[in-house]
Protein backbone atom coordinates (compact mmCIF):
# COMPACT_ATOMS: atom_id res chain seq x y z
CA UNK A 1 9.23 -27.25 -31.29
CA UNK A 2 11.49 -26.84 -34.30
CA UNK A 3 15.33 -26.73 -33.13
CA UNK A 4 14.59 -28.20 -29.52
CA UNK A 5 16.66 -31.63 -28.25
CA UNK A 6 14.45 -34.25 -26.88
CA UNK A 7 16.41 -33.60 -23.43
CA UNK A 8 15.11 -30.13 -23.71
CA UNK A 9 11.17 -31.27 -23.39
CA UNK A 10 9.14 -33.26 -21.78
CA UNK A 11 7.17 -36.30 -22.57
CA UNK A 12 4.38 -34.75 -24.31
CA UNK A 13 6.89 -32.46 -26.54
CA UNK A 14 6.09 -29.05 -24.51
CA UNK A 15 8.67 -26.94 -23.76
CA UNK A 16 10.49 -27.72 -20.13
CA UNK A 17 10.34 -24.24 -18.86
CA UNK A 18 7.88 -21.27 -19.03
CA UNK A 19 9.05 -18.08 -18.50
CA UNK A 20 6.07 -16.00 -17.59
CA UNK A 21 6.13 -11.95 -17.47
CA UNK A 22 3.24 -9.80 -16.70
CA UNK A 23 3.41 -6.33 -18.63
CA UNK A 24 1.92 -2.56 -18.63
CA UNK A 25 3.30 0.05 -20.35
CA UNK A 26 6.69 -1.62 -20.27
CA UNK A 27 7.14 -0.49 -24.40
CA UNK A 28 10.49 1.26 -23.47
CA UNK A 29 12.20 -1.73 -21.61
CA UNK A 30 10.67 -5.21 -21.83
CA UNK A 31 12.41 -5.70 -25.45
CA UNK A 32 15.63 -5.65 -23.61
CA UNK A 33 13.69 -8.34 -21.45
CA UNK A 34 12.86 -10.62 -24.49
CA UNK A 35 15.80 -10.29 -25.76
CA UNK A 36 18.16 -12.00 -22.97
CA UNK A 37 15.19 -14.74 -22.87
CA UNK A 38 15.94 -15.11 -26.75
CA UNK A 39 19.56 -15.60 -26.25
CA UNK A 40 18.96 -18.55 -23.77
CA UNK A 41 21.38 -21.65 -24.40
CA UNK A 42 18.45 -23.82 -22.97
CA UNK A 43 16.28 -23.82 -26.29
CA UNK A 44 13.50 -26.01 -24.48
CA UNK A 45 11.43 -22.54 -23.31
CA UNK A 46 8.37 -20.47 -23.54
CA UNK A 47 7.79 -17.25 -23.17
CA UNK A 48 4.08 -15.64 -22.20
CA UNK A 49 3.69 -12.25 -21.96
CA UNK A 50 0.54 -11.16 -20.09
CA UNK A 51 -0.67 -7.47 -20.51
CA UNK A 52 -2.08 -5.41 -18.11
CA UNK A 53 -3.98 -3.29 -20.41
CA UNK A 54 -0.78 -1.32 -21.32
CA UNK A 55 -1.41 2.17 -22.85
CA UNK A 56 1.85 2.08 -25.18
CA UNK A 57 3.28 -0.17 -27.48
CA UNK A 58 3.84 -2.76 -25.31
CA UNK A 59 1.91 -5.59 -27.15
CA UNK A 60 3.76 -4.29 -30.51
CA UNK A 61 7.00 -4.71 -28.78
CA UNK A 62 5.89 -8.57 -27.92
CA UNK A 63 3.92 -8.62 -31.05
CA UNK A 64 7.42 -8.58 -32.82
CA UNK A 65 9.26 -11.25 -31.23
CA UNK A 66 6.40 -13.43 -31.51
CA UNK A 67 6.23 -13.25 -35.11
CA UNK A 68 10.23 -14.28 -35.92
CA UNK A 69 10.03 -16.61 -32.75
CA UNK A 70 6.96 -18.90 -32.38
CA UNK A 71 8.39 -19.55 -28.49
CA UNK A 72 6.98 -16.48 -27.67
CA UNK A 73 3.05 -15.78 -27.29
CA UNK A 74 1.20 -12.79 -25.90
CA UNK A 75 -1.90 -13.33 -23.84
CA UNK A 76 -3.90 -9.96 -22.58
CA UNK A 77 -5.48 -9.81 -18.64
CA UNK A 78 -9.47 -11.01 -19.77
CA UNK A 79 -10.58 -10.74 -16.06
CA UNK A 80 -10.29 -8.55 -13.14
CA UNK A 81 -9.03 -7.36 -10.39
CA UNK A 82 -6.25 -5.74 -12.61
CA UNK A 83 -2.70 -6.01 -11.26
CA UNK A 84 0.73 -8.22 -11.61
CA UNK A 85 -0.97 -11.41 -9.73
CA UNK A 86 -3.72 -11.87 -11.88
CA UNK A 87 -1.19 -11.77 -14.90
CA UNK A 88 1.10 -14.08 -13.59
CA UNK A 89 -1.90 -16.49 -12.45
CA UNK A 90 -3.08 -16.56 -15.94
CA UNK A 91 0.17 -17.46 -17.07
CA UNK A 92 0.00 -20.34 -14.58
CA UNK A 93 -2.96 -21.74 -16.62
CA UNK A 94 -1.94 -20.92 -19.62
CA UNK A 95 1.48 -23.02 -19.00
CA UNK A 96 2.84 -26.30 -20.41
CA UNK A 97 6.23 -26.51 -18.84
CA UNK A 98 7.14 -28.60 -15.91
CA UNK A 99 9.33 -25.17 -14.50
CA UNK A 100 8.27 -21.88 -14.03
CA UNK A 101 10.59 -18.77 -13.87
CA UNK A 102 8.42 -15.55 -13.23
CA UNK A 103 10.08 -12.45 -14.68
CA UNK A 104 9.10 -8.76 -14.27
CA UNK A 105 9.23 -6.66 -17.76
CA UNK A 106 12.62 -5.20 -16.84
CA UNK A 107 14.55 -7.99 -15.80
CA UNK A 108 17.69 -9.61 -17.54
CA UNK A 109 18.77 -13.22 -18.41
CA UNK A 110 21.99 -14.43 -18.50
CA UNK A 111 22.51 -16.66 -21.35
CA UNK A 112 22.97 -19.80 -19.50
CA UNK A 113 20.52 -18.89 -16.66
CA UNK A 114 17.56 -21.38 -17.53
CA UNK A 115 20.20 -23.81 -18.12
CA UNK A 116 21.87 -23.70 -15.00
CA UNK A 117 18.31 -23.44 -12.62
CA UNK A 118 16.63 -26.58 -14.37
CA UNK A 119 20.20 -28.47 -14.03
CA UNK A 120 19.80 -27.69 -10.03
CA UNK A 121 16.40 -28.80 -10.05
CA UNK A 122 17.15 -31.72 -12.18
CA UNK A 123 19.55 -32.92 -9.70
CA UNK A 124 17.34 -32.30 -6.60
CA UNK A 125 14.06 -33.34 -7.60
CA UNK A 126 12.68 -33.36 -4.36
CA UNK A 127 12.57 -29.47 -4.63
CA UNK A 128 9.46 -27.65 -4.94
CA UNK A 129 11.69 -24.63 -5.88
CA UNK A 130 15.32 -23.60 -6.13
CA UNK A 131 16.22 -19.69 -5.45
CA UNK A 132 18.96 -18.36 -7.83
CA UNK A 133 21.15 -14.65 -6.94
CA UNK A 134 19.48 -11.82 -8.62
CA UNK A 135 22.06 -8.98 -9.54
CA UNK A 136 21.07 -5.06 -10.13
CA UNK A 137 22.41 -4.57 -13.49
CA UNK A 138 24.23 -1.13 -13.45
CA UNK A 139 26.03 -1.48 -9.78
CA UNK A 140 26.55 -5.39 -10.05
CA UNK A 141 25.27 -5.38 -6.22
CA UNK A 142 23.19 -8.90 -5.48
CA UNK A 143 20.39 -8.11 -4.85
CA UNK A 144 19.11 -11.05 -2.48
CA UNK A 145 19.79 -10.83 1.31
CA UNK A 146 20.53 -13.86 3.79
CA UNK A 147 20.05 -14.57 7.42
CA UNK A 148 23.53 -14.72 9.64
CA UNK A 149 22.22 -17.99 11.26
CA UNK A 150 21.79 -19.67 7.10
CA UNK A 151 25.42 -20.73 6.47
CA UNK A 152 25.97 -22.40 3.07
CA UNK A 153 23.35 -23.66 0.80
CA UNK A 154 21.55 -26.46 2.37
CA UNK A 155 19.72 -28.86 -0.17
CA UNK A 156 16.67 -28.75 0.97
CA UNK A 157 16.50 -26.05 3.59
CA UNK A 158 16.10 -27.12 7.12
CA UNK A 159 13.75 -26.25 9.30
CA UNK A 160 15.81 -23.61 11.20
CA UNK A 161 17.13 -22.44 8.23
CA UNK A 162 13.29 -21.81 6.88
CA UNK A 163 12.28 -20.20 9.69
CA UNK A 164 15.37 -17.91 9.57
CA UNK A 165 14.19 -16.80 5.70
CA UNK A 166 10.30 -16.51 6.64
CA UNK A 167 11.54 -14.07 9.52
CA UNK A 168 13.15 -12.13 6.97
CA UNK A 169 10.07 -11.94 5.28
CA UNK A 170 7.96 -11.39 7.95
CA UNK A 171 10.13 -8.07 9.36
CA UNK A 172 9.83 -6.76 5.68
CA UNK A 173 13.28 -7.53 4.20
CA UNK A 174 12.46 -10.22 1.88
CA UNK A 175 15.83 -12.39 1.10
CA UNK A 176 14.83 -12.85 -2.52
CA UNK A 177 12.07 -11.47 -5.13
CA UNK A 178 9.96 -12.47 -7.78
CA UNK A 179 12.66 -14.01 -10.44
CA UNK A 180 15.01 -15.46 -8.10
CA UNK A 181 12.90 -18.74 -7.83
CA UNK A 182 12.64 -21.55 -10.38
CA UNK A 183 9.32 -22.96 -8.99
CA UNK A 184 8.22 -26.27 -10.52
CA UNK A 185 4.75 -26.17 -11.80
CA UNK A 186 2.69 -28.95 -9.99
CA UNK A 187 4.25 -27.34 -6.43
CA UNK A 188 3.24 -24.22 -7.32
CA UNK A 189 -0.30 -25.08 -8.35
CA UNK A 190 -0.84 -26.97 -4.69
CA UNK A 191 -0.35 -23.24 -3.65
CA UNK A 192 -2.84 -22.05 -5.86
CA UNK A 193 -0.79 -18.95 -7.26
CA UNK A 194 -0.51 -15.23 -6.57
CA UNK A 195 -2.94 -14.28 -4.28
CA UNK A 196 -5.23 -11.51 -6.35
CA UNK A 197 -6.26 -9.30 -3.87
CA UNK A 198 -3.13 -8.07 -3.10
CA UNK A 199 -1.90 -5.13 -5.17
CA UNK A 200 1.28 -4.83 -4.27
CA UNK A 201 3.60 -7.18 -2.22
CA UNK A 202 2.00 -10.29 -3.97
CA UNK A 203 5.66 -12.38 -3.66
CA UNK A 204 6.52 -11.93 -0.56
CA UNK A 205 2.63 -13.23 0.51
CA UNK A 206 3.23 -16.41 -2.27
CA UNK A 207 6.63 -16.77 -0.18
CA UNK A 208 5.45 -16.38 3.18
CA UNK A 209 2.97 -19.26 2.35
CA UNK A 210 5.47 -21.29 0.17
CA UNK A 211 8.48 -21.71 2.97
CA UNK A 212 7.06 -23.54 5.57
CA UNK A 213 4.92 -26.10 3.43
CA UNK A 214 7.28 -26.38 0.71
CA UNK A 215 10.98 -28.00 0.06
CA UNK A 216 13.44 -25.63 -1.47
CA UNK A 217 16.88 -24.76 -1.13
CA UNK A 218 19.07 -21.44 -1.56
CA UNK A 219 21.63 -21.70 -4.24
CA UNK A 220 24.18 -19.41 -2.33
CA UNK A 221 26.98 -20.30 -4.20
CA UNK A 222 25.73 -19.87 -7.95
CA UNK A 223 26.83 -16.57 -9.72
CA UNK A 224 23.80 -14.44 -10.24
CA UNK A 225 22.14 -15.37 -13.26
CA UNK A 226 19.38 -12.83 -13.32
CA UNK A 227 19.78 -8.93 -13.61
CA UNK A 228 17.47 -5.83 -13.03
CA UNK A 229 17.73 -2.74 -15.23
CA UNK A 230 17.81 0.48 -13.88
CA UNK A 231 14.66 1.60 -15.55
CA UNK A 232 13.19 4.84 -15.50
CA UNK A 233 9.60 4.07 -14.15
CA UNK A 234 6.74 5.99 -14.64
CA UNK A 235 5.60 8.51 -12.59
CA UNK A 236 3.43 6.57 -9.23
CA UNK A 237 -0.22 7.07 -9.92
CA UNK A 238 -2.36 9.37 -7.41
CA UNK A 239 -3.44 7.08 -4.60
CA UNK A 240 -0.46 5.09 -4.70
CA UNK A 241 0.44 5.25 -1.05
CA UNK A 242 -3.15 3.50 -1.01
CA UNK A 243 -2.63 1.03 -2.64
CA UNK A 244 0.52 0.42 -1.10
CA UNK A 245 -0.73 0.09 2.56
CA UNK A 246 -3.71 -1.84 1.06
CA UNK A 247 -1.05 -4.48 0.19
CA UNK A 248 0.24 -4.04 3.92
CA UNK A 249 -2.22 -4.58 5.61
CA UNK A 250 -3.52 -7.96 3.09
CA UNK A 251 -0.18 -9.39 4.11
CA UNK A 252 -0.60 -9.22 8.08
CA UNK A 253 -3.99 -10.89 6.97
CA UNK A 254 -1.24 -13.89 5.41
CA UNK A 255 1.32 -13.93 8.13
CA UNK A 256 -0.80 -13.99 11.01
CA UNK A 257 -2.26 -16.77 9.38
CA UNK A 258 0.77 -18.34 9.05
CA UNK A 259 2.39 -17.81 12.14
CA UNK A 260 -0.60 -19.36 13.91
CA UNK A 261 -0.53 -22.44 11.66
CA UNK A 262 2.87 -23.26 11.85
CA UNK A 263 4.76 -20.72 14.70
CA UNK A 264 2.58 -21.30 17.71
CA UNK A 265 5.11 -22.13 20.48
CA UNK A 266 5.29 -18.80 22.45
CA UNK A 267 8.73 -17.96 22.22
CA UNK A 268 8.53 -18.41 18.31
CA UNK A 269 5.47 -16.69 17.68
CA UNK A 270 6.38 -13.74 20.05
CA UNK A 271 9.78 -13.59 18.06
CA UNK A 272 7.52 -13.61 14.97
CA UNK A 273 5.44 -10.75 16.08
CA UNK A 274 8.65 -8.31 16.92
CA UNK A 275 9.44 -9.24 13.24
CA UNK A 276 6.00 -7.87 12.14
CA UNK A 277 6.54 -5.00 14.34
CA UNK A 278 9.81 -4.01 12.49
CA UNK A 279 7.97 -4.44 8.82
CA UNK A 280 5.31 -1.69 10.50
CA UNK A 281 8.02 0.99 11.09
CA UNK A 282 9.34 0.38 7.86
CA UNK A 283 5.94 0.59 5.87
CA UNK A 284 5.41 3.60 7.87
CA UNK A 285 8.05 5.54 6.69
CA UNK A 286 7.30 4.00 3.36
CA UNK A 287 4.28 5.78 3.53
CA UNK A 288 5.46 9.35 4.38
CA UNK A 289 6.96 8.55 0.91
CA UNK A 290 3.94 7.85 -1.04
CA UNK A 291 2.25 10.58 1.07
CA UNK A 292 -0.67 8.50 2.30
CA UNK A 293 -3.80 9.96 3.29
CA UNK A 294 -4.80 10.53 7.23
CA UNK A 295 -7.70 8.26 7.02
CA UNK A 296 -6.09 5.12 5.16
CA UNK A 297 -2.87 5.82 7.90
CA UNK A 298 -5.82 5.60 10.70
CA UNK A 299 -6.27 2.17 9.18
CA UNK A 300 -3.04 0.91 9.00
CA UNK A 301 -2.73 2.07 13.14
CA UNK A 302 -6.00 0.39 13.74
CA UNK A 303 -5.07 -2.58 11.89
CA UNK A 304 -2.01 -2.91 13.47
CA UNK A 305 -3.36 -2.46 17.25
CA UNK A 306 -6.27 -5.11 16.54
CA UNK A 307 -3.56 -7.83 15.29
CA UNK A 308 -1.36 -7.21 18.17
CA UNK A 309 1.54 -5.71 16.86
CA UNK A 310 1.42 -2.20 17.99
CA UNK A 311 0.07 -1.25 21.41
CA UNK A 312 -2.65 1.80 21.59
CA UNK A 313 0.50 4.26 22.40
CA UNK A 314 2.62 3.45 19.84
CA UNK A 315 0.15 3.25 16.64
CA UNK A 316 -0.99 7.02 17.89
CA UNK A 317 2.77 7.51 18.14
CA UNK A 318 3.11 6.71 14.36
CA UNK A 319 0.18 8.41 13.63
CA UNK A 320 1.00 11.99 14.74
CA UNK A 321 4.28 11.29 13.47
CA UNK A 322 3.19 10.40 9.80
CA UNK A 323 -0.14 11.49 9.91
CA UNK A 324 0.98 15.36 11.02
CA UNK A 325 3.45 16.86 8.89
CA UNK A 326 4.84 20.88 9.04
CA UNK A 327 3.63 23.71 11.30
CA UNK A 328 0.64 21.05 13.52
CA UNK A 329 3.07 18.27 13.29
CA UNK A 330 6.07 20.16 14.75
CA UNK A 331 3.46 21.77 17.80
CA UNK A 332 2.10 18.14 18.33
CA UNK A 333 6.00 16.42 18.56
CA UNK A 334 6.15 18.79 21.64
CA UNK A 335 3.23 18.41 22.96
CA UNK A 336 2.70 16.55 26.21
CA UNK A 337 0.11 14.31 24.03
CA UNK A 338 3.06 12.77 22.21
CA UNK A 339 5.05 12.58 25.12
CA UNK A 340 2.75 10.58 26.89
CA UNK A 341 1.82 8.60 23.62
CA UNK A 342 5.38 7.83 23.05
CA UNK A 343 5.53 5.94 26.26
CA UNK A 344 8.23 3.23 25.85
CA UNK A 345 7.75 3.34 21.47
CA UNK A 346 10.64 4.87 21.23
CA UNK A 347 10.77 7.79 18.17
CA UNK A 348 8.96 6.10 14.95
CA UNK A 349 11.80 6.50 11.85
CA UNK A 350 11.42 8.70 8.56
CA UNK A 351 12.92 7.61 5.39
């Protein structure tokens, strides 16, 4: 590409790193996006935007850069299910570059941010991926989270330290999110991508997975290089709590999975269950936000009792809790029936 050094590509004379960003109705922000990735000091990129069937102008917006900057090019969703994974997955394909940094359309670049991840690779390159701080833009607060017992940045993680982060994930305070990881392509193709099914939560399944088969290290002492604006989203579709606890309950699908492949000494997994059990009180109040439905909340408790995580008491706890708001909720909170459901739960949490 015209204005590239030869240290900036790879053999074949693609770029080094794709930046990939799935988009919907993003008209108002994702310029703002482009923008930062424009003003890279690592010239070796490309960019693929992947809409979602936006509504807006979206594709105009993208439509733009790509015509003064040949670095960018914008792909459209040709296959179902519709949602962020499928985008990103496509981007996967579509792909030449040996790195891949997945951005959302609101997120921010530093200038030397590309610069600095591949250097860390570069140096390590027995990494399957490198995680980076990611800043919120108007407060300057980092945005990542770390375990008390993961001191430092150890290059690559060790097991302990792994085990500490895929708690983290695992009690529903993920340590990092989508654009904090510089994943190297071949690694992440071994995983096979985004899981589709999942319409919301799709990184913190793809990290769940990733941690305890791949080698990666937390760059704790880097200055964030990534920031997220404080957009003004749109307002959450009807059904959204649905989809929301759809997502939920797809991931206990992944961690149980995980936990049995790879956590099965009893004091781990049982450790690894609690964790589980924290994530469910914290989707649950979740939900009283999205106001979900009695019958998809039923599901969630079911779901939830099957896989071990809640007892029979304590799912019909949360269910009367969440499930049975004003005048009948109040009656049933004092009824002997929730007394004697509440056994040893203890009183579920609102938001």
């Amino acid at each position: 590409m015209a204005g590239e050094t030869a240290s900036e590509g790879n053999d074949s004379g693609c770029p080094l790193v794709s930046v990939i960003i799935p988009a919907y109705n993003a008209a108002d922000f994702i310029g703002r996006t482009l923008a930062s990735v424009s003003r890279q000091s690592w010239r070796g990129w490309e960019c693929l935007v992947v809409d979602d069937g936006s509504r807006d102008r979206t594709m105009g917006v993208v439509g733009e850069y790509a015509s003064g900057d040949s670095r960018f090019h914008s792909l459209r969703r040709n296959r179902p299910p519709k949602n962020a994974s499928t985008c990103r997955n496509i981007g996967l394909q579509q792909a030449c570059g040996q790195y891949l940094l997945f951005l959302d359309s609101d997120d921010l670049l530093r200038p030397d941010c590309l610069a600095q991840r591949i250097a860390c690779l570069q140096e390590n390159p027995d990494l399957d991926f490198a995680v980076f701080k990611v800043a919120l833009e108007d407060t300057g607060r980092i945005h990542n989270r770390y375990p008390e017992s993961a001191v430092g940045a150890e290059v690559p993680a060790t097991w302990p330290a792994k085990m500490a982060y895929l708690r983290m994930f695992l009690a529903g305070t993920p340590p990092w999110q989508t654009s904090a990881p510089l994943w190297r392509r071949a690694s992440l193709l071994k995983l096979n991508g985004f899981d589709e099914r999942f319409p919301r939560r799709q990184d913190m399944e793809l990290h769940t997975r990733a941690i305890p088969v791949m080698r990666f290290a937390v760059f704790r002492d880097v200055e964030p290089d990534c920031l997220r604006q404080p957009t003004v989203r749109e307002q959450r579709p009807p059904g959204f709590g649905r989809i929301h606890a759809t997502g939920f309950m797809l991931y206990l699908e992944t961690a149980d999975r995980v936990v049995e492949q790879f956590l099965a000494e009893p004091g781990l997994a049982e450790l690894c269950r609690r964790d589980l059990g924290e994530f469910a009180r914290r989707a649950m109040a979740t939900f009283d936000k999205y106001r979900l439905d009695r019958w998809s909340l039923y599901r969630v408790c079911r779901e939830l009792v099957a896989r071990g995580i809640f007892s029979r008491r304590q799912a019909l706890a949360h269910f009367l809790w969440h499930g049975c708001p004003g005048r009948l909720g109040r009656r049933l909170l004092q009824s002997r029936l929730y007394r004697l459901a509440r056994g040893r739960a203890g009183r579920p949490e609102r938001e």
